[in-house]
PDB file of N, CA and C in Angstrom:
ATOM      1  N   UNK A   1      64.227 -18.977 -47.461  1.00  0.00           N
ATOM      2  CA  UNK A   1      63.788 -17.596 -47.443  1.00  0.00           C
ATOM      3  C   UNK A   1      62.269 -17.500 -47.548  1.00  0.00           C
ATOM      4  N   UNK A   2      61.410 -18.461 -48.093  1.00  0.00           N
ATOM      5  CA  UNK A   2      60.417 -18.111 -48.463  1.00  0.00           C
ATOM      6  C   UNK A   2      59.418 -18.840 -47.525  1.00  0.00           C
ATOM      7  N   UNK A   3      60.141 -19.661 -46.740  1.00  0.00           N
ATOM      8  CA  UNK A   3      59.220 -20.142 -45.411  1.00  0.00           C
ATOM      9  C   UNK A   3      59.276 -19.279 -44.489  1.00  0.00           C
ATOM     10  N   UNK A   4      60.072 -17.893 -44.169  1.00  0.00           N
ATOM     11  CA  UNK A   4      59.683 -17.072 -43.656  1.00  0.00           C
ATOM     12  C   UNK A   4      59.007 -15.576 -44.087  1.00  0.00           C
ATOM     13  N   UNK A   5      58.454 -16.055 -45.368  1.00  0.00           N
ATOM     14  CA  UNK A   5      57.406 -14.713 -45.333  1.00  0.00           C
ATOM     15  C   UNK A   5      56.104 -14.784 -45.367  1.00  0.00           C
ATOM     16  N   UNK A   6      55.337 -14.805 -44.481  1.00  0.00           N
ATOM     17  CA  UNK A   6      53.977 -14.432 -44.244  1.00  0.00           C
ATOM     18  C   UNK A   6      53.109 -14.805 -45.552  1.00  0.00           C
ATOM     19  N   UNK A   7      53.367 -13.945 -46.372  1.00  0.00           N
ATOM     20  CA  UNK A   7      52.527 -14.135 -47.600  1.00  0.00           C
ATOM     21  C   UNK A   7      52.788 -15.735 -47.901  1.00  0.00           C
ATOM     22  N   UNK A   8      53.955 -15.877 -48.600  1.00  0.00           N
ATOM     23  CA  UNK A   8      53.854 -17.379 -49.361  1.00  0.00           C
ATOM     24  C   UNK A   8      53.330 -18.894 -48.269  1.00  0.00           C
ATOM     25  N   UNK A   9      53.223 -18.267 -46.791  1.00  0.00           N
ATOM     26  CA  UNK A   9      52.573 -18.858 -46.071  1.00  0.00           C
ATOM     27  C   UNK A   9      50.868 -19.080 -46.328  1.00  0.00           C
ATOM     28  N   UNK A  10      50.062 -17.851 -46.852  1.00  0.00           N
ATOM     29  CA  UNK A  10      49.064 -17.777 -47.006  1.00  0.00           C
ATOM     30  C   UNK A  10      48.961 -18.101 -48.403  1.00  0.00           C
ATOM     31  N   UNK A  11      49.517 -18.476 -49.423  1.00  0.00           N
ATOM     32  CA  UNK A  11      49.306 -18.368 -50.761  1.00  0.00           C
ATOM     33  C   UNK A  11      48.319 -19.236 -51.267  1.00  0.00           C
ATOM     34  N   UNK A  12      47.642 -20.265 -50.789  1.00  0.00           N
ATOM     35  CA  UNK A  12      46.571 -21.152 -51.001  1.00  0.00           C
ATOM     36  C   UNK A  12      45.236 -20.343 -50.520  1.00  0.00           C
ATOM     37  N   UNK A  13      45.664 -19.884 -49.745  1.00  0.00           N
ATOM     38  CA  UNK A  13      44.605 -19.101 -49.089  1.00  0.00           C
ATOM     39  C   UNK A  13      43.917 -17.942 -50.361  1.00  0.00           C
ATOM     40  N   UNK A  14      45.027 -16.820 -50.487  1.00  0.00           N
ATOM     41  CA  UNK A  14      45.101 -15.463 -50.872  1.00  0.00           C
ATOM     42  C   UNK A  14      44.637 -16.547 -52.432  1.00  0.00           C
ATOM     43  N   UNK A  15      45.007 -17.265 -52.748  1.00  0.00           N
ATOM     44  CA  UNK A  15      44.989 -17.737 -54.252  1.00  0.00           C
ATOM     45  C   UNK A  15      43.115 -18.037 -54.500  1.00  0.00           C
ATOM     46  N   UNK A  16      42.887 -18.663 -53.479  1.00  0.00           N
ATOM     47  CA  UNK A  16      41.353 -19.095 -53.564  1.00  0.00           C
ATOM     48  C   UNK A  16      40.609 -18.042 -52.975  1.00  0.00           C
ATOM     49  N   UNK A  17      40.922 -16.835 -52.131  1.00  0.00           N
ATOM     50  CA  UNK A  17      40.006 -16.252 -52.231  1.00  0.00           C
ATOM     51  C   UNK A  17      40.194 -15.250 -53.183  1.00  0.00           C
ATOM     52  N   UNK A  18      41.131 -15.329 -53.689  1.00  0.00           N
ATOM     53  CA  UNK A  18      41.166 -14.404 -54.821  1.00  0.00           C
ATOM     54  C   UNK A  18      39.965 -14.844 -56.052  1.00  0.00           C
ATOM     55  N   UNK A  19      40.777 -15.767 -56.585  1.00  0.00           N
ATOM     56  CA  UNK A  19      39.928 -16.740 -57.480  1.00  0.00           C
ATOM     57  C   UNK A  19      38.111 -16.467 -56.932  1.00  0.00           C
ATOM     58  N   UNK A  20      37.546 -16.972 -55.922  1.00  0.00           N
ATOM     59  CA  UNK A  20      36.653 -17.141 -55.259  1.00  0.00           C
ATOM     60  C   UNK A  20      35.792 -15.543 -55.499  1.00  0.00           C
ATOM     61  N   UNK A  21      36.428 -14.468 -55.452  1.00  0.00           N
ATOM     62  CA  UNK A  21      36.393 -13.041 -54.955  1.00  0.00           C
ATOM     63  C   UNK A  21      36.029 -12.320 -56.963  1.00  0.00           C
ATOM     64  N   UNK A  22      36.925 -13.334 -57.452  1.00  0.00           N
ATOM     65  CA  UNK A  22      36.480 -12.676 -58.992  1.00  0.00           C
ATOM     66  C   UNK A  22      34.825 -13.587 -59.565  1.00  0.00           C
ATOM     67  N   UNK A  23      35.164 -15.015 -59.376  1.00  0.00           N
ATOM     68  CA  UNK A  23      33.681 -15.919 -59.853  1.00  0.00           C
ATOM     69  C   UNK A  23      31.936 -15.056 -58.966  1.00  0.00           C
ATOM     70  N   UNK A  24      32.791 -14.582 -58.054  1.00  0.00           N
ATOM     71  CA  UNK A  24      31.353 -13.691 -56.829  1.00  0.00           C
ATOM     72  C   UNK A  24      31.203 -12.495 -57.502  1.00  0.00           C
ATOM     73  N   UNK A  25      31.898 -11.836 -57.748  1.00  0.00           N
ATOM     74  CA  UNK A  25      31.732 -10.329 -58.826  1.00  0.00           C
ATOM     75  C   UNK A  25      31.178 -10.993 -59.796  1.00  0.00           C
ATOM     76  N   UNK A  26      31.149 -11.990 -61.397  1.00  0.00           N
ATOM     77  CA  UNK A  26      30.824 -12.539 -62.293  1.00  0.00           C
ATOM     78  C   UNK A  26      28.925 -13.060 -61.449  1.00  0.00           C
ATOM     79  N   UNK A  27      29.049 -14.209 -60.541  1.00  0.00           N
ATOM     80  CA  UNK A  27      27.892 -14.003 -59.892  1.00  0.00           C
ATOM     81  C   UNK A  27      27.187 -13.097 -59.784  1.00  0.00           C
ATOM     82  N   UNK A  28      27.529 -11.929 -58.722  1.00  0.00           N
ATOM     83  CA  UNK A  28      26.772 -10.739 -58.704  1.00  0.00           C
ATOM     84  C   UNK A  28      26.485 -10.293 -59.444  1.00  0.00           C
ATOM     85  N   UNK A  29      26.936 -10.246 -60.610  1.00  0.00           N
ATOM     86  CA  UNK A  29      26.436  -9.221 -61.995  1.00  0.00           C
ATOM     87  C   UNK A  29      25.464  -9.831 -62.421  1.00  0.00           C
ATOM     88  N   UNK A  30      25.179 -11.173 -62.870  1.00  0.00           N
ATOM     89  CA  UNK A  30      24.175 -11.809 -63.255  1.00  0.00           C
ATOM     90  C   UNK A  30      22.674 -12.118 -62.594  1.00  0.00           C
ATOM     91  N   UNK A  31      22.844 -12.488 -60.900  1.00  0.00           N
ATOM     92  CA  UNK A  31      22.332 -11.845 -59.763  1.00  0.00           C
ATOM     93  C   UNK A  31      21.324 -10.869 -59.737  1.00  0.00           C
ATOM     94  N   UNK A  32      22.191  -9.327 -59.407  1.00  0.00           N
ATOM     95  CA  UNK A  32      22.054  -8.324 -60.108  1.00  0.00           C
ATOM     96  C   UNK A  32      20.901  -8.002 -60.862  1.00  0.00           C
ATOM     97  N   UNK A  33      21.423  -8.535 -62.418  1.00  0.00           N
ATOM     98  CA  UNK A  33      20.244  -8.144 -63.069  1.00  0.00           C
ATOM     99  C   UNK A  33      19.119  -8.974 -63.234  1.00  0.00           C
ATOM    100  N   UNK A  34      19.409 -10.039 -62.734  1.00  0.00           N
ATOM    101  CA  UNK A  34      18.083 -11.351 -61.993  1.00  0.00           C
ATOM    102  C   UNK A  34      17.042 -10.786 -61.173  1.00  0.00           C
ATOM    103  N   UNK A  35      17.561  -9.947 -60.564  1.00  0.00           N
ATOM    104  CA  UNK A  35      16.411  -9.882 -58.961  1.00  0.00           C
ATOM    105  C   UNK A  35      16.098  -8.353 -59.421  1.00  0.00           C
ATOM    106  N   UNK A  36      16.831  -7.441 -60.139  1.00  0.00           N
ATOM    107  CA  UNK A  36      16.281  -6.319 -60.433  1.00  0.00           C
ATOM    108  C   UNK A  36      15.138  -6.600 -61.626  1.00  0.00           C
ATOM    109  N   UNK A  37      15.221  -7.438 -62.723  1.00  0.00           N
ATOM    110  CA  UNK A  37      14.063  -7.803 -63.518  1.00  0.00           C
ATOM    111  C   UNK A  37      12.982  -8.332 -62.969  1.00  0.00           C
ATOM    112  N   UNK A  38      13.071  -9.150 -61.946  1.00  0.00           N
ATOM    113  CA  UNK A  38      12.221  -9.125 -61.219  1.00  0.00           C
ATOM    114  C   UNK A  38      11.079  -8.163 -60.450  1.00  0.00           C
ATOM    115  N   UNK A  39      11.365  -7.511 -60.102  1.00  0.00           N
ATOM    116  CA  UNK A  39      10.903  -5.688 -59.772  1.00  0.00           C
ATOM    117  C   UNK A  39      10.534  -4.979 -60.719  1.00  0.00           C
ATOM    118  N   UNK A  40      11.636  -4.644 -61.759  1.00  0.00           N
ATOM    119  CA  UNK A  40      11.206  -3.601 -62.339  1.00  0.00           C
ATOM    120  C   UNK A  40      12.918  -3.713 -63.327  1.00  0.00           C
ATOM    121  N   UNK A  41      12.312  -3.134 -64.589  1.00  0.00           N
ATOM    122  CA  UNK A  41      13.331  -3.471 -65.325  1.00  0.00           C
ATOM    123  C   UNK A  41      14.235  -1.633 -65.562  1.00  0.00           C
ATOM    124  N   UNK A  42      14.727  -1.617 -64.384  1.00  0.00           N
ATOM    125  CA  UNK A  42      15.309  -0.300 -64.448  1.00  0.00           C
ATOM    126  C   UNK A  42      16.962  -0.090 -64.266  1.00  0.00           C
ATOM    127  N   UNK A  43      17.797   0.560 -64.729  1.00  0.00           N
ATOM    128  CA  UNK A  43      18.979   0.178 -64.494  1.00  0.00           C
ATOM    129  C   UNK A  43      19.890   1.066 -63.572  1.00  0.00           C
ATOM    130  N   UNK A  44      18.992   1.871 -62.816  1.00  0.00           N
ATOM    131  CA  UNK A  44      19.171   1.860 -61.522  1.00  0.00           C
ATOM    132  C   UNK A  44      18.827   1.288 -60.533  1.00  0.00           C
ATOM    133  N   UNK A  45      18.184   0.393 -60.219  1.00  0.00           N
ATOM    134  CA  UNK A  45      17.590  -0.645 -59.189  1.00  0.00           C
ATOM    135  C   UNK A  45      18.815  -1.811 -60.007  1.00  0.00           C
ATOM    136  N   UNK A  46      19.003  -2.321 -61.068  1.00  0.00           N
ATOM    137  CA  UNK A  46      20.333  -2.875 -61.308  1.00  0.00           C
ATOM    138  C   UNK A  46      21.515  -2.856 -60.475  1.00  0.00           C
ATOM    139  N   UNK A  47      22.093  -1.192 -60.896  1.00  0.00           N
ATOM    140  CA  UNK A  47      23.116  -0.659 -59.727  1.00  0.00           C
ATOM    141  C   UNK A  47      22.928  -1.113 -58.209  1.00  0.00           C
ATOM    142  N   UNK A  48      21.967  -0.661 -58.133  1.00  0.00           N
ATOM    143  CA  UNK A  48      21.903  -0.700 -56.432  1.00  0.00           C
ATOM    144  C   UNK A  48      21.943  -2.091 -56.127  1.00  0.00           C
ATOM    145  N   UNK A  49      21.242  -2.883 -57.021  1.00  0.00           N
ATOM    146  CA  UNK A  49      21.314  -4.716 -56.091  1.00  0.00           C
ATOM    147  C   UNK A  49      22.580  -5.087 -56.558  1.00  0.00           C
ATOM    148  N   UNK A  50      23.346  -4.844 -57.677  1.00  0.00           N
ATOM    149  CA  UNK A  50      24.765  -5.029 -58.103  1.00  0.00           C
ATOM    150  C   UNK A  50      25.597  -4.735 -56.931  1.00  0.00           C
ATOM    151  N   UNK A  51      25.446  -3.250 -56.581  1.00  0.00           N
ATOM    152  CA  UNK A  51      26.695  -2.589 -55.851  1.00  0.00           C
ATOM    153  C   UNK A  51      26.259  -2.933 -54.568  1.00  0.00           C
ATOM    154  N   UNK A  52      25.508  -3.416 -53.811  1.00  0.00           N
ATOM    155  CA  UNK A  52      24.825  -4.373 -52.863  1.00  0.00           C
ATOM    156  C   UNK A  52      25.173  -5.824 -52.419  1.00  0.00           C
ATOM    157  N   UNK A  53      25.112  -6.141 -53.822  1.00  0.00           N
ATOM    158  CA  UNK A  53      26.086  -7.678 -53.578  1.00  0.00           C
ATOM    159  C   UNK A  53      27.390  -7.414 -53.796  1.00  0.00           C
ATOM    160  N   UNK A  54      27.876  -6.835 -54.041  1.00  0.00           N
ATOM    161  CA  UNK A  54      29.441  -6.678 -54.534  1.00  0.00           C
ATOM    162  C   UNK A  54      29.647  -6.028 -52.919  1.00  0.00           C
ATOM    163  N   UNK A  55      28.914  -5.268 -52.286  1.00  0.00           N
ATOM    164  CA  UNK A  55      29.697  -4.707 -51.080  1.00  0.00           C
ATOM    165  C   UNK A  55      29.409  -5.881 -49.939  1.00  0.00           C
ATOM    166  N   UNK A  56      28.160  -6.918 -50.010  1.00  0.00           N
ATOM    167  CA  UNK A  56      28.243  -8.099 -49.539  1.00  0.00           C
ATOM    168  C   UNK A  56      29.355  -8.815 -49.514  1.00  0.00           C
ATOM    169  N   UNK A  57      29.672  -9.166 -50.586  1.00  0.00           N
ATOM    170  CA  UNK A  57      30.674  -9.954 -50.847  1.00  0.00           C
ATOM    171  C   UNK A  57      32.658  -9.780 -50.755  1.00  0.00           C
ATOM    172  N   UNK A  58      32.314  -8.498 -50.572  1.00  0.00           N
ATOM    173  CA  UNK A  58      34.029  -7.971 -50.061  1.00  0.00           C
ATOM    174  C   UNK A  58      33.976  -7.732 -48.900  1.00  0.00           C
ATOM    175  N   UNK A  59      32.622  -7.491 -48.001  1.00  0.00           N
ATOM    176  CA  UNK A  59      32.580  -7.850 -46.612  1.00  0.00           C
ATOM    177  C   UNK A  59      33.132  -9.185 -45.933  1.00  0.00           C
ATOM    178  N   UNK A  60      32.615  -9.928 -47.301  1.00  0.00           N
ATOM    179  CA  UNK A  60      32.784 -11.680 -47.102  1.00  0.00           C
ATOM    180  C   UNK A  60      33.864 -11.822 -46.990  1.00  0.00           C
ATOM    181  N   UNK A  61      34.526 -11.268 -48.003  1.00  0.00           N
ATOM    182  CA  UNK A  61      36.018 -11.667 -48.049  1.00  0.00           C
ATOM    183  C   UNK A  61      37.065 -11.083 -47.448  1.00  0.00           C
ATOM    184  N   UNK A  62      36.284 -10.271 -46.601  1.00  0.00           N
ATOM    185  CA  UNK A  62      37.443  -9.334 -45.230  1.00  0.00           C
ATOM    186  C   UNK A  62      37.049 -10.383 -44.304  1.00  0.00           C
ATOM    187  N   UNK A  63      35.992 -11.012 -43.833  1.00  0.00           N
ATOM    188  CA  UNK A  63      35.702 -11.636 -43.066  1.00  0.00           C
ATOM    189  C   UNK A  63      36.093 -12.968 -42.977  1.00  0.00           C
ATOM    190  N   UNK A  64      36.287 -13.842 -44.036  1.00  0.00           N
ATOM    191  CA  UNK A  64      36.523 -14.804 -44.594  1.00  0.00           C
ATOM    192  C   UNK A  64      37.978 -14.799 -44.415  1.00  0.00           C
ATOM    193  N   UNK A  65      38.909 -14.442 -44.874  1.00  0.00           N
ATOM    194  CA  UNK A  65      40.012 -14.121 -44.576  1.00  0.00           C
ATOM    195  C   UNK A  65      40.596 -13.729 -43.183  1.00  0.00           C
ATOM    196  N   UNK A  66      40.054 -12.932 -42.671  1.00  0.00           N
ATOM    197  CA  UNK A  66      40.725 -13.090 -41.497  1.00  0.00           C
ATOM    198  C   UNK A  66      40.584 -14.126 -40.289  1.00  0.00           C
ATOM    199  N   UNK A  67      39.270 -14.665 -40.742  1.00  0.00           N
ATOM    200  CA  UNK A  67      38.843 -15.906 -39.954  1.00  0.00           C
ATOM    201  C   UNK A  67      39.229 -17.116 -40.417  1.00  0.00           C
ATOM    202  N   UNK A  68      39.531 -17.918 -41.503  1.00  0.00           N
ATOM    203  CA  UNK A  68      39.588 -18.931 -42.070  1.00  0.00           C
ATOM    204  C   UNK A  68      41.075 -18.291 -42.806  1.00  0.00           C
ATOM    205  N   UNK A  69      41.533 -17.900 -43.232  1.00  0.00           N
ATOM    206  CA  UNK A  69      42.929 -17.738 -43.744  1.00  0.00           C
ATOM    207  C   UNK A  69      44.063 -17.983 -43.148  1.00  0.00           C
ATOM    208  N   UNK A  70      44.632 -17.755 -42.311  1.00  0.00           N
ATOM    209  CA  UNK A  70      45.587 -18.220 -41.597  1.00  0.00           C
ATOM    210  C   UNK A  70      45.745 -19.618 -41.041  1.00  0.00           C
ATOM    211  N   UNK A  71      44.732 -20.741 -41.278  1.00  0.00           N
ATOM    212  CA  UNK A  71      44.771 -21.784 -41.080  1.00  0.00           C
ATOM    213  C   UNK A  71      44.545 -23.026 -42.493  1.00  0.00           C
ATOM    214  N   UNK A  72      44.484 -21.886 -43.778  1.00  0.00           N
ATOM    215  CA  UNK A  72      44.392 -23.267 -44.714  1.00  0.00           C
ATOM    216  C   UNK A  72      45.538 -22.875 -45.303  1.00  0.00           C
ATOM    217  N   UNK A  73      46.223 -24.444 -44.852  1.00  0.00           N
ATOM    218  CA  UNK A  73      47.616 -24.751 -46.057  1.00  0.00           C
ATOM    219  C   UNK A  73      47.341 -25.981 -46.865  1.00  0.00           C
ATOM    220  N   UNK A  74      45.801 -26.213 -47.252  1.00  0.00           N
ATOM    221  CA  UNK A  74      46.165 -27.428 -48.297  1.00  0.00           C
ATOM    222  C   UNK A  74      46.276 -26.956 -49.601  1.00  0.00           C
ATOM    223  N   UNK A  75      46.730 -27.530 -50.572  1.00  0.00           N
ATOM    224  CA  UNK A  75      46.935 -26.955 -51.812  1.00  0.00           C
ATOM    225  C   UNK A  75      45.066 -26.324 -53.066  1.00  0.00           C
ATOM    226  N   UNK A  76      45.328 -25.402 -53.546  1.00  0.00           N
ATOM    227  CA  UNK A  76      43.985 -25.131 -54.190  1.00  0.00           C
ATOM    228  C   UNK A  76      43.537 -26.176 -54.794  1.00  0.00           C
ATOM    229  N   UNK A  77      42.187 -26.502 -54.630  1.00  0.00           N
ATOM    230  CA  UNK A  77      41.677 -27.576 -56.161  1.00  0.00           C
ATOM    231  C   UNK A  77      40.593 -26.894 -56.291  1.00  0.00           C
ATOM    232  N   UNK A  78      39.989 -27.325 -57.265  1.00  0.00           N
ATOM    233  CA  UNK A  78      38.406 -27.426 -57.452  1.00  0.00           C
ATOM    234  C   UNK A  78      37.519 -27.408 -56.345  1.00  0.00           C
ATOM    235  N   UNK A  79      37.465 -28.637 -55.579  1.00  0.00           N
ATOM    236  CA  UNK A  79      36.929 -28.500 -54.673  1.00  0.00           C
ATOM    237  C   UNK A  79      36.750 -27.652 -53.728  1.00  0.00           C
ATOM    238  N   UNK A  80      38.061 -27.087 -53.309  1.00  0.00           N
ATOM    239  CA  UNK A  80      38.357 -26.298 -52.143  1.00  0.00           C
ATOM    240  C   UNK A  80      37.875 -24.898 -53.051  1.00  0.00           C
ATOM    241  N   UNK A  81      38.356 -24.565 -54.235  1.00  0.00           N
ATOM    242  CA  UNK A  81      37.596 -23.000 -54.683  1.00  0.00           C
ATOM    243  C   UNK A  81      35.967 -23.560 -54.567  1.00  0.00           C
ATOM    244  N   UNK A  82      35.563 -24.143 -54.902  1.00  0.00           N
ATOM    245  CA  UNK A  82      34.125 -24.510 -54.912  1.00  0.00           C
ATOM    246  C   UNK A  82      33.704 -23.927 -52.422  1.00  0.00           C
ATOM    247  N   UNK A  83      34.270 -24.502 -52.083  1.00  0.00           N
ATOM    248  CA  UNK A  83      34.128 -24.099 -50.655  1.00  0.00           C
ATOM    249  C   UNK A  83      34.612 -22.955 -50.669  1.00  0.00           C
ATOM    250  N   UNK A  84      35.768 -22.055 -50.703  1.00  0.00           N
ATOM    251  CA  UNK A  84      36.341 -20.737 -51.158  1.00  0.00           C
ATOM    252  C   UNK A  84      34.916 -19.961 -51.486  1.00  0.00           C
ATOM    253  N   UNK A  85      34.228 -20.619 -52.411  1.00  0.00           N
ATOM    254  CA  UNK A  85      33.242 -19.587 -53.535  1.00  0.00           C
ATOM    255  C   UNK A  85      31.697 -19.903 -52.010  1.00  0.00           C
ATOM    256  N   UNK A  86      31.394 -20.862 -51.799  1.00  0.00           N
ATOM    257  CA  UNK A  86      30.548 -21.186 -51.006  1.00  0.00           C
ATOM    258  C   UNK A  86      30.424 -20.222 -49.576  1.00  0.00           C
ATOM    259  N   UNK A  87      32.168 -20.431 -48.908  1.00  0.00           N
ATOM    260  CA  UNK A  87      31.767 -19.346 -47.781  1.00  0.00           C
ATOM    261  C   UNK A  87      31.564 -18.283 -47.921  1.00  0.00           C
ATOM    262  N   UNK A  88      32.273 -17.321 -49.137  1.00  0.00           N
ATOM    263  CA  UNK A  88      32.001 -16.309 -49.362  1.00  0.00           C
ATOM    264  C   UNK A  88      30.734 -15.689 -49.377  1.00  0.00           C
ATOM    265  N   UNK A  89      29.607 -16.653 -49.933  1.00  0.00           N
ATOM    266  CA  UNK A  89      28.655 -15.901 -50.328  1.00  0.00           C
ATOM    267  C   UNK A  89      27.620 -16.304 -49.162  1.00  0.00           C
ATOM    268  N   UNK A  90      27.910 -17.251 -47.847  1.00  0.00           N
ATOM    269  CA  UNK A  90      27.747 -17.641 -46.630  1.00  0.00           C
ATOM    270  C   UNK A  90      28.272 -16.958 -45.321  1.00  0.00           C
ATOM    271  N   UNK A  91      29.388 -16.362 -45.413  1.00  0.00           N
ATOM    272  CA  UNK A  91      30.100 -15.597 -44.213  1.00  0.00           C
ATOM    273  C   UNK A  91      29.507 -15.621 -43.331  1.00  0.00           C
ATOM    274  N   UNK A  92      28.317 -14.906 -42.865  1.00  0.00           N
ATOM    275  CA  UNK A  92      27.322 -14.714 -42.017  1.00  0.00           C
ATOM    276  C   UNK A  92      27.532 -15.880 -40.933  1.00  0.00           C
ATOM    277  N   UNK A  93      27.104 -17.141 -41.620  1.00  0.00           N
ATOM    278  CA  UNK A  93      26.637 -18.237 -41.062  1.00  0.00           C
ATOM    279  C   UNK A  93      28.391 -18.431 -39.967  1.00  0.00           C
ATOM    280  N   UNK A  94      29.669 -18.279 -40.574  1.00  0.00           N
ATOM    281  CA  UNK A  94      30.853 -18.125 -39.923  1.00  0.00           C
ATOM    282  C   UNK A  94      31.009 -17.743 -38.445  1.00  0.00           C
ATOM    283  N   UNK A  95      30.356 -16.150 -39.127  1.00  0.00           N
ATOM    284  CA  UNK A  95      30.095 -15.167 -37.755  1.00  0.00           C
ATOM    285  C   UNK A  95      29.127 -15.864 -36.711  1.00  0.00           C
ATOM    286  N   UNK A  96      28.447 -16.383 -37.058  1.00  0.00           N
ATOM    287  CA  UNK A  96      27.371 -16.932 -35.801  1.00  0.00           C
ATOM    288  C   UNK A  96      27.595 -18.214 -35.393  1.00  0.00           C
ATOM    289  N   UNK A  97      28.574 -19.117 -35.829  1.00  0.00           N
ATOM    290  CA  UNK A  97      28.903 -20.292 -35.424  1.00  0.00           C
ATOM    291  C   UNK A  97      30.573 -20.342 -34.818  1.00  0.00           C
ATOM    292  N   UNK A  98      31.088 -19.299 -34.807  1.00  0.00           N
ATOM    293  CA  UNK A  98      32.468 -19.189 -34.201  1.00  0.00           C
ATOM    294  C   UNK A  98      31.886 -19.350 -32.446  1.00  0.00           C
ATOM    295  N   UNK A  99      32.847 -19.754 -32.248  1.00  0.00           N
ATOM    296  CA  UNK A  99      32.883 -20.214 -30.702  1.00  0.00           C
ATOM    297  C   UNK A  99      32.854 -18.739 -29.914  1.00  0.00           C
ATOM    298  N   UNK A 100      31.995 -19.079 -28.763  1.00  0.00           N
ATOM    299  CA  UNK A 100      32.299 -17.556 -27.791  1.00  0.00           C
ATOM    300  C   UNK A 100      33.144 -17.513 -27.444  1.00  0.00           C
ATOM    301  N   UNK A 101      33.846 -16.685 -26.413  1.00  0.00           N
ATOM    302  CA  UNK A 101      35.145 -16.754 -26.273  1.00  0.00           C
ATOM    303  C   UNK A 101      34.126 -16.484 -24.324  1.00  0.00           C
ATOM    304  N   UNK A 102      35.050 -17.534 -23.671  1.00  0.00           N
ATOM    305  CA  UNK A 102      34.020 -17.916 -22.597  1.00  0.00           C
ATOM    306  C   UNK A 102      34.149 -16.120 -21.347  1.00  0.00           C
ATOM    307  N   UNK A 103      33.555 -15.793 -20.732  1.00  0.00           N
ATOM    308  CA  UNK A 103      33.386 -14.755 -20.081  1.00  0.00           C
ATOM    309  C   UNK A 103      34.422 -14.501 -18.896  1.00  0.00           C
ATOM    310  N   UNK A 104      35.378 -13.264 -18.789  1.00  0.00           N
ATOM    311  CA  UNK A 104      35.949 -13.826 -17.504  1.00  0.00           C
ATOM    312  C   UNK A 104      35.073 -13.526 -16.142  1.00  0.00           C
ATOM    313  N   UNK A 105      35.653 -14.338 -15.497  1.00  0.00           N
ATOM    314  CA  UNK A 105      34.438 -13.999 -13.913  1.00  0.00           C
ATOM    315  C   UNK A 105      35.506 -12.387 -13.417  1.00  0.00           C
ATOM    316  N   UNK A 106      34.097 -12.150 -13.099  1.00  0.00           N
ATOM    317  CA  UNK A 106      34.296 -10.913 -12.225  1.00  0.00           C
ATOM    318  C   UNK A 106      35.258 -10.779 -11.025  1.00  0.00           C
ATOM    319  N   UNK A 107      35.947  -9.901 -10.716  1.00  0.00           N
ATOM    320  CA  UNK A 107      37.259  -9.888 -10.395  1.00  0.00           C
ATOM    321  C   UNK A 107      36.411  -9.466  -8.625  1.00  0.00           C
ATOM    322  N   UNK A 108      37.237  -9.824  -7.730  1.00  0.00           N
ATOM    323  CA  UNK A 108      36.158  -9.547  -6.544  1.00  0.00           C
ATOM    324  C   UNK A 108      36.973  -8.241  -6.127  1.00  0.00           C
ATOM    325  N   UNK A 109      35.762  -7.648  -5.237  1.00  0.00           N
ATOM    326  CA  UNK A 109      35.593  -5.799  -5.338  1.00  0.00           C
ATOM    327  C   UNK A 109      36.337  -5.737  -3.803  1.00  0.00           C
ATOM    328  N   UNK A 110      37.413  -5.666  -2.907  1.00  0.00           N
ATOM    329  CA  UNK A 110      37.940  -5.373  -1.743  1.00  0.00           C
ATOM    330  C   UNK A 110      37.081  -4.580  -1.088  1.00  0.00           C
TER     331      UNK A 110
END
């Protein structure tokens, strides 16, 4: 029963970016108030680089997921949340190194 449901198919997946998705919030907060002390010690410029990386980072993990999720079934370790935590806060680099998808030729005009 449970090799046919979708989810427990993804569960290494959903598990590490979960995991991955809470250590990046804990990141960001610290982050956050890193780069806002830097500037100016105000706790609205806080907010904004907080809620900045936090909307970074659930971008990541819409992105991350639908690109890289459906293809990892090895079991979670360390390592792999350590890569989990890495693309997340990398995504970008994902988006620009995925393969083109090659052009079709132009269909000829009668």
């Amino acid at each position: 029963m449970m090799e046919n449901d979708p989810l427990w198919k993804l569960r290494h997946a959903l598990i590490g970016l979960t995991l991955a998705l809470f250590l990046s919030v804990l990141i960001a907060a610290y982050a956050g108030s890193w780069i806002a002390d830097l500037f100016a010690d105000s706790y609205g410029l806080r907010v904004a680089v907080y809620s900045g990386l936090l909307l970074y980072v659930v971008i990541g993990a819409v992105v991350l997921f639908m690109r890289v999720a459906r293809h990892e079934t090895r079991p979670l370790t360390t390592r792999r949340l350590a890569l989990w935590l890495a693309s997340l806060w990398l995504w970008p680099a994902l988006l620009l190194s995925s393969p083109k998808k090659a052009a079709e030729p132009p269909t000829p005009q009668p």
